[in-house]
Protein backbone atom coordinates (compact mmCIF):
# COMPACT_ATOMS: atom_id res chain seq x y z
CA UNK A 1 13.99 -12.98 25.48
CA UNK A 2 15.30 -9.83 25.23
CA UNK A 3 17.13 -7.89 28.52
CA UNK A 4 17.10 -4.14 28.22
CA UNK A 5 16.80 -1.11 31.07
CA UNK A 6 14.62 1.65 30.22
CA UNK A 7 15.38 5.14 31.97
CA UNK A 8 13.70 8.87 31.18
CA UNK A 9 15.51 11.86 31.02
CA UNK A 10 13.94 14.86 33.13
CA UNK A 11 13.82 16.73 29.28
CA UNK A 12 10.99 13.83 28.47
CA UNK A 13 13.71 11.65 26.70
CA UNK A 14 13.20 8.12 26.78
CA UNK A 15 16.37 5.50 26.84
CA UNK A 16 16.05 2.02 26.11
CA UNK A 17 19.68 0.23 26.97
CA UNK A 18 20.27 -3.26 25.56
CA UNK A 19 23.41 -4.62 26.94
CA UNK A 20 25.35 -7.45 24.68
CA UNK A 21 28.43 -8.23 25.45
CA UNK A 22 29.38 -10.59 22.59
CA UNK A 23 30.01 -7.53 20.23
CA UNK A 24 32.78 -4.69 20.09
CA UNK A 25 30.38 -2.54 18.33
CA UNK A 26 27.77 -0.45 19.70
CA UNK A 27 24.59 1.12 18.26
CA UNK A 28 22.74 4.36 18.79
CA UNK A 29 19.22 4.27 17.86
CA UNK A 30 17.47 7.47 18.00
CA UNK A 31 13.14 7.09 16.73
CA UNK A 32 11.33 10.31 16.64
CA UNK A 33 7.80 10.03 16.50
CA UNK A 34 7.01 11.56 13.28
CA UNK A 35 6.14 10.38 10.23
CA UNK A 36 4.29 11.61 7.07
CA UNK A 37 1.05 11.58 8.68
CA UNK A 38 1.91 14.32 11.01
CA UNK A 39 2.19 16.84 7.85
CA UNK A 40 -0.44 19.46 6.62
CA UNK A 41 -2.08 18.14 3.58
CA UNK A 42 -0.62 21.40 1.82
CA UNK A 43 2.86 20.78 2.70
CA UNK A 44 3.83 16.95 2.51
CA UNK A 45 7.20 15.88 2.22
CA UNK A 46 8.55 17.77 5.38
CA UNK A 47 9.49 14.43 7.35
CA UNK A 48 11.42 12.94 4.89
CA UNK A 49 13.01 16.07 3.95
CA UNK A 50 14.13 16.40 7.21
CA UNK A 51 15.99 12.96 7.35
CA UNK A 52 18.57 14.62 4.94
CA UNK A 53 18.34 17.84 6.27
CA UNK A 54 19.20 16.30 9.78
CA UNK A 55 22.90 15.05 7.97
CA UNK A 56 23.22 18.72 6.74
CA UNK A 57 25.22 20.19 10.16
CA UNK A 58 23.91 20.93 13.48
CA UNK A 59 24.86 24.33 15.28
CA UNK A 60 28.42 22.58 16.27
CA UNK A 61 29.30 20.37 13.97
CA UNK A 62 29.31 21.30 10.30
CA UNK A 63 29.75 17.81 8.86
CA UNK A 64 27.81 15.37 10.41
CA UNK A 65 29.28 11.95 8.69
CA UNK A 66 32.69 13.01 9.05
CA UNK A 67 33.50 12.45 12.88
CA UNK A 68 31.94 9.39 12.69
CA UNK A 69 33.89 7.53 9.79
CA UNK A 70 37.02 8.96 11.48
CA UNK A 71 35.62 6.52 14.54
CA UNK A 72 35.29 3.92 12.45
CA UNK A 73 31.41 4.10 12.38
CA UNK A 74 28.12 4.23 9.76
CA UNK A 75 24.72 5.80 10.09
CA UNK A 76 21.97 6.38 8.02
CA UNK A 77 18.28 6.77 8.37
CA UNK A 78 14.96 6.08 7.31
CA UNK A 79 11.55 8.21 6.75
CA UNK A 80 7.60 6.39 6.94
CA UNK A 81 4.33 7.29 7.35
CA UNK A 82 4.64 6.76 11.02
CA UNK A 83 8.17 7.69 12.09
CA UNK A 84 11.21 8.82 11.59
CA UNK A 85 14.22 6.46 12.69
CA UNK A 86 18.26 7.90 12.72
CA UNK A 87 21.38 5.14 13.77
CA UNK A 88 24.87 4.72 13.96
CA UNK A 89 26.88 1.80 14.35
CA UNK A 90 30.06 1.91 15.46
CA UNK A 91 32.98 0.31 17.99
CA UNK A 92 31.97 0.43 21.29
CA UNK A 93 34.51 2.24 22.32
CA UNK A 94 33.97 5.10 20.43
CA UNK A 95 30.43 5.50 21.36
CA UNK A 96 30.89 9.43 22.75
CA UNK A 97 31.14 10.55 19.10
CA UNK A 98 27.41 9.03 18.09
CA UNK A 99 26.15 10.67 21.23
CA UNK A 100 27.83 14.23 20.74
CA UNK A 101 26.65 13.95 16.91
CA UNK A 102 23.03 12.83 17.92
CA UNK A 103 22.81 15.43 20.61
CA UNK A 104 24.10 18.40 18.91
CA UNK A 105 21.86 17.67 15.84
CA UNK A 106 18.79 17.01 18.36
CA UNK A 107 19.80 20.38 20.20
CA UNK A 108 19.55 22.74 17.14
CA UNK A 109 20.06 22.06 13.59
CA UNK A 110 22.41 24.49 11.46
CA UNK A 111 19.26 25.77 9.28
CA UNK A 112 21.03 27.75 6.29
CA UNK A 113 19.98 28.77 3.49
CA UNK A 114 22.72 26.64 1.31
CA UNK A 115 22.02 23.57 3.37
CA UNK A 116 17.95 23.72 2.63
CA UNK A 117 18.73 24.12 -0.91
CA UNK A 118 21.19 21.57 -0.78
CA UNK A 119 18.85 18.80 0.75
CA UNK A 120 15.55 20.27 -1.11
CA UNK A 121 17.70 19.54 -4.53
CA UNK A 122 18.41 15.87 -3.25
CA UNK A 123 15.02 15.31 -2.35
CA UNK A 124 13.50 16.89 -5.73
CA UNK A 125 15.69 14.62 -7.74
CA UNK A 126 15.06 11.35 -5.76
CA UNK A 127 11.04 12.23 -6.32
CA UNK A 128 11.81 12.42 -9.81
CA UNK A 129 14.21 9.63 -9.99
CA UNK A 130 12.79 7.05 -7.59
CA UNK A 131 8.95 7.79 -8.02
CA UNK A 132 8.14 9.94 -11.40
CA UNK A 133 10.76 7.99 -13.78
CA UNK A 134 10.92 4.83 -12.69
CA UNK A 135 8.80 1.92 -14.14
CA UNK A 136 5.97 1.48 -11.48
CA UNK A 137 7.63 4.06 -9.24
CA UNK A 138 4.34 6.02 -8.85
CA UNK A 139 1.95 3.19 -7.67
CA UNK A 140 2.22 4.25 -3.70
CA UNK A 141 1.09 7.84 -5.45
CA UNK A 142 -1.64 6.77 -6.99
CA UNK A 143 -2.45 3.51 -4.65
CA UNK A 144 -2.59 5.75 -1.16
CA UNK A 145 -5.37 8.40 -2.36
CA UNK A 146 -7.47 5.71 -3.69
CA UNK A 147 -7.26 3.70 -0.65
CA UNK A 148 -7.49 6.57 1.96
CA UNK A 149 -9.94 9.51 1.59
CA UNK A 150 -9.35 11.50 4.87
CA UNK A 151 -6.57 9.71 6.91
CA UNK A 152 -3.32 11.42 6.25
CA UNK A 153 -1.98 7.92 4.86
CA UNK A 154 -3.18 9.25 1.23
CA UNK A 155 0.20 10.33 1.01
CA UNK A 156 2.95 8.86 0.43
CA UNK A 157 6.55 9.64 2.54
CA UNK A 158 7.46 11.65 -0.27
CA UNK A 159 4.80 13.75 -0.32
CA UNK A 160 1.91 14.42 -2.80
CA UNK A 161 3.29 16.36 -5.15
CA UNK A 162 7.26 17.93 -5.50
CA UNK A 163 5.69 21.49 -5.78
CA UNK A 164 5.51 21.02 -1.40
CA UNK A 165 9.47 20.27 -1.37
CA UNK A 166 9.95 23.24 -4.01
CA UNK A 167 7.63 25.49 -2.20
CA UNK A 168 9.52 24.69 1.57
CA UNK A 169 10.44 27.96 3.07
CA UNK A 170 12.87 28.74 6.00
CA UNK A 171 9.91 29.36 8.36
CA UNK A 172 8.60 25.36 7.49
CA UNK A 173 11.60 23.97 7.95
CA UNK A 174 11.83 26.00 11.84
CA UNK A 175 8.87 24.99 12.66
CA UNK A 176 8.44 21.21 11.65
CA UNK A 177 12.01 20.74 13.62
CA UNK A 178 11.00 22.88 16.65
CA UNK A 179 7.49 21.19 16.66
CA UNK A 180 8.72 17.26 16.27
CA UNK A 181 12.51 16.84 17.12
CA UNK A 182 12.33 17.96 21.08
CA UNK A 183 13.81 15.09 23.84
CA UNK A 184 10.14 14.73 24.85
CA UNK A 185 9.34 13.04 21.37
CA UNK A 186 12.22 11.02 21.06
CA UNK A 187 13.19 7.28 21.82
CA UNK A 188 16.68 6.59 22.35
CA UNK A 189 18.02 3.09 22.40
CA UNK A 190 22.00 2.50 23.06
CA UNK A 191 23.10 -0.98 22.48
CA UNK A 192 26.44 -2.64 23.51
CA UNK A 193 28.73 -4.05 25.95
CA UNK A 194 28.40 -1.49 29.11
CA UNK A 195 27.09 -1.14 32.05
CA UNK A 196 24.49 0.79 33.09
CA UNK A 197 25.70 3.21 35.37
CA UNK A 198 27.79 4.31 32.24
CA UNK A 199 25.20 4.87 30.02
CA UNK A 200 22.87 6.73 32.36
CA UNK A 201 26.17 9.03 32.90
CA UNK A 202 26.94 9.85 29.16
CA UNK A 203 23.02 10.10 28.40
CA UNK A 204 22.57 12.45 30.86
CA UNK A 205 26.31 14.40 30.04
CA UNK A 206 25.09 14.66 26.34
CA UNK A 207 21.58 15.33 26.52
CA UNK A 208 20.40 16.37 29.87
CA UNK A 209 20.63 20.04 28.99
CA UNK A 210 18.42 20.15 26.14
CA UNK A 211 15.17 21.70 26.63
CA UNK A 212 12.68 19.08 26.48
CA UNK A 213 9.89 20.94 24.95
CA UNK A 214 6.11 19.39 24.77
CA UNK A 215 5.29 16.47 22.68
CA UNK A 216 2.95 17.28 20.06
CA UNK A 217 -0.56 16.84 19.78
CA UNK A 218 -2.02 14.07 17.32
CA UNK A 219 -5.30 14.59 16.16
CA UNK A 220 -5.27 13.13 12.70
CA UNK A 221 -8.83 12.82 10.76
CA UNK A 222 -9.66 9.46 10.79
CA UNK A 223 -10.97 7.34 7.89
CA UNK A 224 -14.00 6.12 7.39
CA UNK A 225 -15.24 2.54 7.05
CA UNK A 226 -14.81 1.79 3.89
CA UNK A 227 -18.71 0.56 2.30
CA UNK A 228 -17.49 0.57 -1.52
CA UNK A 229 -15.31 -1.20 -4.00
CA UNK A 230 -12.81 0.99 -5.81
CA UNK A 231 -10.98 0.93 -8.75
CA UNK A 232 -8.16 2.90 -11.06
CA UNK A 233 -6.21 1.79 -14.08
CA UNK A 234 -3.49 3.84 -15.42
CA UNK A 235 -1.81 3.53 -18.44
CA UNK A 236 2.21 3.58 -18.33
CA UNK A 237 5.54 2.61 -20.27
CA UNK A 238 6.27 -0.46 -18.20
CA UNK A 239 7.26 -4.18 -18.82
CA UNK A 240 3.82 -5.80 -18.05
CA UNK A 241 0.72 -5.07 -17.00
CA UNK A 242 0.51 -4.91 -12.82
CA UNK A 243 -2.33 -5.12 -10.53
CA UNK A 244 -2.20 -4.13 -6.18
CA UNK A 245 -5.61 -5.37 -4.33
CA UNK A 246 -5.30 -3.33 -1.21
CA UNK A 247 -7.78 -4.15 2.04
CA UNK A 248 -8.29 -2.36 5.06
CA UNK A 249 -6.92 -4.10 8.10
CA UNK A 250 -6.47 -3.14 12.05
CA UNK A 251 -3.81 -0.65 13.31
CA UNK A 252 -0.99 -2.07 14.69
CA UNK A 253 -1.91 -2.35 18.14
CA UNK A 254 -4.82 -4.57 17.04
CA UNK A 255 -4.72 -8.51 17.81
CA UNK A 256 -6.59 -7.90 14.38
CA UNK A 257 -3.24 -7.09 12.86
CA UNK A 258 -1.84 -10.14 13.43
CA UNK A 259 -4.35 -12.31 11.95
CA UNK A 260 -4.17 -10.13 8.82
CA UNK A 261 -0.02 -10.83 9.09
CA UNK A 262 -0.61 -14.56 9.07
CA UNK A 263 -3.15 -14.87 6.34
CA UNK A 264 -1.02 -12.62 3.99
CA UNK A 265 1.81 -14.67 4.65
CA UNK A 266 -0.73 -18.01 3.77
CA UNK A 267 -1.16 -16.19 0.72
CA UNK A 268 1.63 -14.80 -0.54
CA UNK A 269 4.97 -15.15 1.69
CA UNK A 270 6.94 -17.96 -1.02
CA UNK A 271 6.57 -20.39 -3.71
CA UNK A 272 4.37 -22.30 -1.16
CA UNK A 273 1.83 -19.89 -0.72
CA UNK A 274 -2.18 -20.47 -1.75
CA UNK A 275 -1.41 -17.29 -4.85
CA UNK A 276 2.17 -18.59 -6.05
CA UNK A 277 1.07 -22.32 -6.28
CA UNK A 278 -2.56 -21.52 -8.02
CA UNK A 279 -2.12 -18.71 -9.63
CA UNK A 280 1.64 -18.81 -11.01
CA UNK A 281 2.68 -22.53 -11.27
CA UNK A 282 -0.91 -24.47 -11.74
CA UNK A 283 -2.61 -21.92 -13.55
CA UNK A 284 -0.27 -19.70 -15.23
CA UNK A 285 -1.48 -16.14 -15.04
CA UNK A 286 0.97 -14.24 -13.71
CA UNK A 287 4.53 -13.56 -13.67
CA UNK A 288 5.08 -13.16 -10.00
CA UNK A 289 2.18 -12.32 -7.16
CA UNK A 290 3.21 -11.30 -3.46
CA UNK A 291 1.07 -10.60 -0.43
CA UNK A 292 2.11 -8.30 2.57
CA UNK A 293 0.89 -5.85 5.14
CA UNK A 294 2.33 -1.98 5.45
CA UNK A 295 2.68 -2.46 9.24
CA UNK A 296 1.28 1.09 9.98
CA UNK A 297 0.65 1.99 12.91
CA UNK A 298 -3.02 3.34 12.10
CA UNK A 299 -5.30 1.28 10.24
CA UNK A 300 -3.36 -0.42 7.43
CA UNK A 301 -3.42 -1.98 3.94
CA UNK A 302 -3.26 -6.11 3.31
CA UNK A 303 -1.55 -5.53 -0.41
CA UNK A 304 -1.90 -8.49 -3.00
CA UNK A 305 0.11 -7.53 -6.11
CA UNK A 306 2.01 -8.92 -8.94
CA UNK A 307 2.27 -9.05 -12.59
CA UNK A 308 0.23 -10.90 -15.48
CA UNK A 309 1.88 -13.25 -17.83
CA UNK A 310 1.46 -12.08 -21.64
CA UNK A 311 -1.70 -12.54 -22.95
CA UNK A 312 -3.70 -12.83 -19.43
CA UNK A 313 -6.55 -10.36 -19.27
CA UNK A 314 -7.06 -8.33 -15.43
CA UNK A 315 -10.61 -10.07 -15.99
CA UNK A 316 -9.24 -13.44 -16.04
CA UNK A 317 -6.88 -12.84 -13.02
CA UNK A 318 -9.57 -10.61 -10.73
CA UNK A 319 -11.71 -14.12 -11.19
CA UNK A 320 -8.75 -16.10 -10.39
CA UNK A 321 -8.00 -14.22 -7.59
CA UNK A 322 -11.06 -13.95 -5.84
CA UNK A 323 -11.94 -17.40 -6.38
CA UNK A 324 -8.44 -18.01 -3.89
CA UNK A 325 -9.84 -15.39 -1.56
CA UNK A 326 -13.26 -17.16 -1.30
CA UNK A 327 -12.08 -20.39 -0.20
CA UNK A 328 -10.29 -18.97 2.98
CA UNK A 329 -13.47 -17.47 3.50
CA UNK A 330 -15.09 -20.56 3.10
CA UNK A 331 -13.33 -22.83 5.13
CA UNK A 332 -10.95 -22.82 8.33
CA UNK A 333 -7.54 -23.00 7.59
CA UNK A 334 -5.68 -26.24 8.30
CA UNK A 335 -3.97 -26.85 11.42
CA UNK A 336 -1.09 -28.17 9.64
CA UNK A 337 -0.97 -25.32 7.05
CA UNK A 338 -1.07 -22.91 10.13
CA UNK A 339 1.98 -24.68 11.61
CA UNK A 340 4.05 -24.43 8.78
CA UNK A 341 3.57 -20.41 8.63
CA UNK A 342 4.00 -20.48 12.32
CA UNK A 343 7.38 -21.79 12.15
CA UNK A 344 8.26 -19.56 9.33
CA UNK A 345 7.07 -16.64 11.40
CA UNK A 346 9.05 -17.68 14.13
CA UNK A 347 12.00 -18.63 11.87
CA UNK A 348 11.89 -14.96 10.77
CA UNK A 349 11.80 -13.34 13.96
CA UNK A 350 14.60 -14.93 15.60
CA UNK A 351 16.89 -14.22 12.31
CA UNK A 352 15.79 -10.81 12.34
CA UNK A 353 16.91 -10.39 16.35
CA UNK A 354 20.38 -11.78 15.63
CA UNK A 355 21.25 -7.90 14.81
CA UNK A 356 22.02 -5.96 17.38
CA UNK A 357 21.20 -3.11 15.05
CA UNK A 358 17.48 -4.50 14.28
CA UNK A 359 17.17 -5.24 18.10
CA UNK A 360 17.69 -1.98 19.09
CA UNK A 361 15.35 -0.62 16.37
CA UNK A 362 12.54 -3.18 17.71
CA UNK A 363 12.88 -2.11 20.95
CA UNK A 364 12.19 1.62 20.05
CA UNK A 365 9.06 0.79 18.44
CA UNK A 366 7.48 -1.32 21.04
CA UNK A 367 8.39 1.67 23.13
CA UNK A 368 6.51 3.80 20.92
CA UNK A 369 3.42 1.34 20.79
CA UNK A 370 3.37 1.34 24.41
CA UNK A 371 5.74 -0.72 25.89
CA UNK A 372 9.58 -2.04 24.74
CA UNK A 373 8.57 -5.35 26.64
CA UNK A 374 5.61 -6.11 24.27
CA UNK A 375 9.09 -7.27 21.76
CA UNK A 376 9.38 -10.52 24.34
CA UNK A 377 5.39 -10.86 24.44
CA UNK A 378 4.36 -10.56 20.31
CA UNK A 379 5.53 -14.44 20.13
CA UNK A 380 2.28 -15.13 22.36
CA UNK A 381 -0.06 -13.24 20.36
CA UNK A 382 0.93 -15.28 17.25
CA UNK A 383 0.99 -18.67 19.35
CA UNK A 384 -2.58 -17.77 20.30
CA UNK A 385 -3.51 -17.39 16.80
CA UNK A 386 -6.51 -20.20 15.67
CA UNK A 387 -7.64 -21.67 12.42
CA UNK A 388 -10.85 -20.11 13.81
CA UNK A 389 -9.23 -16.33 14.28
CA UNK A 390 -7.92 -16.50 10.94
CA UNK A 391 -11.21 -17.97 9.27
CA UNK A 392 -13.53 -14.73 10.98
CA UNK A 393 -10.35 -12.24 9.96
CA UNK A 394 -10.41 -13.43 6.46
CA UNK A 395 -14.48 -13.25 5.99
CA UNK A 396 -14.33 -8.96 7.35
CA UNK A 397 -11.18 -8.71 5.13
CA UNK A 398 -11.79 -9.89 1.58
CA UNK A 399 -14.89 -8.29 1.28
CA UNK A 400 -15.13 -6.27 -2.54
CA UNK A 401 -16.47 -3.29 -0.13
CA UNK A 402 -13.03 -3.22 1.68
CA UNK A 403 -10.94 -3.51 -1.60
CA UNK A 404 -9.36 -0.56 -3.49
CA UNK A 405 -7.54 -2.17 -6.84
CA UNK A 406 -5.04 -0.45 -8.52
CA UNK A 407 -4.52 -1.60 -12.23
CA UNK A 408 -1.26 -0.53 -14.45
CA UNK A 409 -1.99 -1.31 -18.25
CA UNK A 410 1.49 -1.73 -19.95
CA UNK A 411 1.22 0.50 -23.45
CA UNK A 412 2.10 -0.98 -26.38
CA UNK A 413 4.86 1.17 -26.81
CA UNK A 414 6.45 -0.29 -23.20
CA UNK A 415 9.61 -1.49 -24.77
C-alpha cells in the first residue's frame, strides 16, 4: 500500500506527496500530459524535442543541470506517445533547488535562437544515430504506420520524418510550450521525508504565481477496427532476419488491458514462456522471441517479435507461430500456469515500488488515468483475472484480421 496526499494548486497544478522517511534523498517528479500523439501530423517530433529543449535554460537560469549537481542531485527525462515525464533526485535537504529549477523552466523557457539550434542538432543526430543507422533502428518507423491508419500512434516519439525537426521554427516551438507546459496540465509528485505542511508551503512559494492557463483540448482521430491482415517486409543490412506480429488490444484504462498483459507475459515474459520453450528450445527456429504490450494509454499493440535461426524460412515460423497462438485459443489456460505468471507479476511489481523514484513516477500516472489511488487497487484487477478472461481475450486478440506483421529480410551483404 502506498500513502501519499494529493493537493491542487489554484493555477490547476496537481501535487501528489509521498512521504518516506527511510531515505535522505528526495525526488521531484514533474508528468506533463503530452506525448507524440498530441502533434500535427505535419510537424511530429515537437514533444520530444522539447524534453531537450526544456534542459536548454529557462528565463532565470541559464544552465539548468548545473545548480543541481552543485546540490548533489541528477535529473533526466523521458518522451512517449502519451507523455512527457521530467525528475530529479537529489538529498532531501536540498530539495528548494529542484523546485526553483522545475518552476522557472515551467514558468517560461529561455527560447533563443542558439538554444533551438542547439537542441534541433541533438535531436537530428540521435534520429540519425538511434533510428536511421542503427541495425533494426527503424522498425517503430515502419511498424506504427502499418499498424495505425488514423490514430496519431502512426508515429513514432521521434517523429515521422527529420525534415519536421529541421523545418521547426521559433513560432512552433512558442506555441507547443505555451499550448502543453501550463500548471493546469501538469502532475507534480514530491517524494521524501517531510511533512506536509512543508511541502504545501514550498509548492505554493515556487509555483503559486504561475499563470495556470487552460488544459488543452484532445480530440485525436480515432482508429478504426481493424477487419484486415497486414503485412510489410523490408530488406536491410542487419544480422538476421526479424519478424514483429503486432495486435490491437484495449487502452489502458481497459480491464481488457490486463488480460492482454497476462497472456503476453504466458507467451513471451522468460525461458518459461509457451514461444521460448516451443519455438526456441524444442523446435529450433529462432534465435530469441519476446512478447510485450506498449502500455499506451489509447488502444495499444500486443508485440510478438524475435529473430530466426539461419536457415528458417518466415513461412516456417508464421506456421509455427500461429499454431502456439491457436492453442490458447483453443483451450483455457491452466490454473497452475496462471499462478505461476501471477506471482511473477506480483514479484515484479513490488521490486519495481522499492524505488522511491519509480513510486513517485507511478503515482503521476495513475493520477493522469484518473486517480493516483488506482496504484494500491491494479493488484485486484490482476487477482480477478480467470483462466476464463484470458481464454475470451485471447480468441478477439489473435485473430489474422487484428494482426499487422512486420518482416526484416537480412541481405546477403548483412555482414
Amino acid at each position: 500500500m502506498i500513502t501519499f496526499d494529493r493537493f491542487t494548486l489554484p493555477n490547476g497544478l496537481t501535487v501528489l506527496f509521498l512521504k518516506d522517511i527511510t531515505t535522505p534523498m528526495a525526488v521531484v517528479n514533474t508528468l506533463y500530459d503530452v506525448g507524440a500523439r498530441d502533434e500535427s501530423e505535419d510537424k511530429t517530433g515537437f514533444a520530444h524535442l522539447f524534453e531537450h529543449l526544456m534542459f536548454g535554460g529557462s528565463v532565470n537560469i541559464s544552465d539548468f543541470d548545473a545548480p543541481l549537481q552543485m546540490a548533489g542531485g541528477e535529473s533526466n527525462a523521458f518522451t512517449s506517445n502519451d507523455i512527457t515525464n521530467y525528475y530529479d533526485v537529489l538529498p532531501a535537504k536540498n530539495i528548494e533547488t529542484a523546485l526553483w529549477l522545475e518552476s522557472d523552466r515551467m514558468l517560461s523557457l529561455a527560447f533563443t535562437p542558439k538554444s533551438l539550434e542547439v537542441q534541433r542538432n541533438v535531436v537530428i543526430e540521435e534520429f540519425k544515430q538511434r533510428y536511421l543507422n542503427q541495425p533494426y533502428g527503424d522498425v517503430w518507423l515502419q511498424l506504427r504506420p502499418l499498424a495505425y491508419h488514423k490514430h496519431p500512434y502512426k508515429w513514432a516519439t521521434i517523429g515521422k520524418e527529420v525534415r519536421h525537426i529541421e523545418e521547426a521554427t521559433m513560432e512552433d516551438v512558442r506555441g507547443f510550450f505555451s499550448k502543453h507546459y501550463v500548471p493546469s496540465n501538469a502532475i507534480l509528485c514530491i517524494a521524501g521525508n517531510f511533512e506536509l505542511d512543508e511541502i504545501k508551503r514550498l509548492v505554493e512559494k515556487w509555483y503559486g504565481d504561475i499563470p495556470g492557463g487552460k488544459k488543452p483540448a484532445r480530440i485525436l482521430t480515432a482508429e478504426p477496427v481493424q477487419e484486415e491482415y497486414r503485412e510489410k517486409t523490408i530488406e536491410r543490412k542487419v544480422p538476421a532476419h526479424a519478424f514483429y506480429y503486432a495486435f490491437k488490444m484495449p487502452e489502458r484504462r481497459n480491464e481488457g488491458y490486463y488480460m492482454a498483459d497476462v497472456l503476453s507475459d504466458a507467451l513471451g515474459r522468460d525461458k518459461s514462456s509457451r514461444l521460448y520453450v516451443s519455438l526456441k528450445k524444442e523446435q529450433q527456429l529462432v534465435s530469441d522471441i519476446n512478447a510485450y504490450i506498449t502500455g499506451s494509454l489509447d488502444d495499444g499493440l500486443l508485440m510478438i517479435s524475435g529473430k530466426l535461426n539461419d536457415g528458417i524460412s518466415f513461412e516456417e515460423l508464421d506456421r509455427a507461430l500461429w499454431n502456439e497462438l491457436e492453442k490458447l485459443k483453443a483451450h483455457p489456460m491452466h490454473e497452475s500456469e496462471l499462478q505461476r505468471l501471477m506471482i511473477k507479476i506480483k514479484t515484479a511489481r513490488e521490486f519495481q515500488e522499492q524505488g522511491l523514484l519509480n513510486r513517485a513516477m507511478s503515482l503521476c500516472l495513475f493520477e493522469l488515468l484518473g486517480d493516483a489511488e488506482g496504484i494500491n487497487l491494479e493488484h485486484k484487477i490482476y487477482d480477478s483475472i480467470q483462466p476464463e478472461h484470458l481464454h475470451e481475450t485471447a480468441i478477439h486478440l489473435f485473430r489474422k484480421e487484428n494482426c499487422s506483421l512486420l518482416k526484416i529480410k537480412a541481405t546477403n551483404d548483412a555482414e
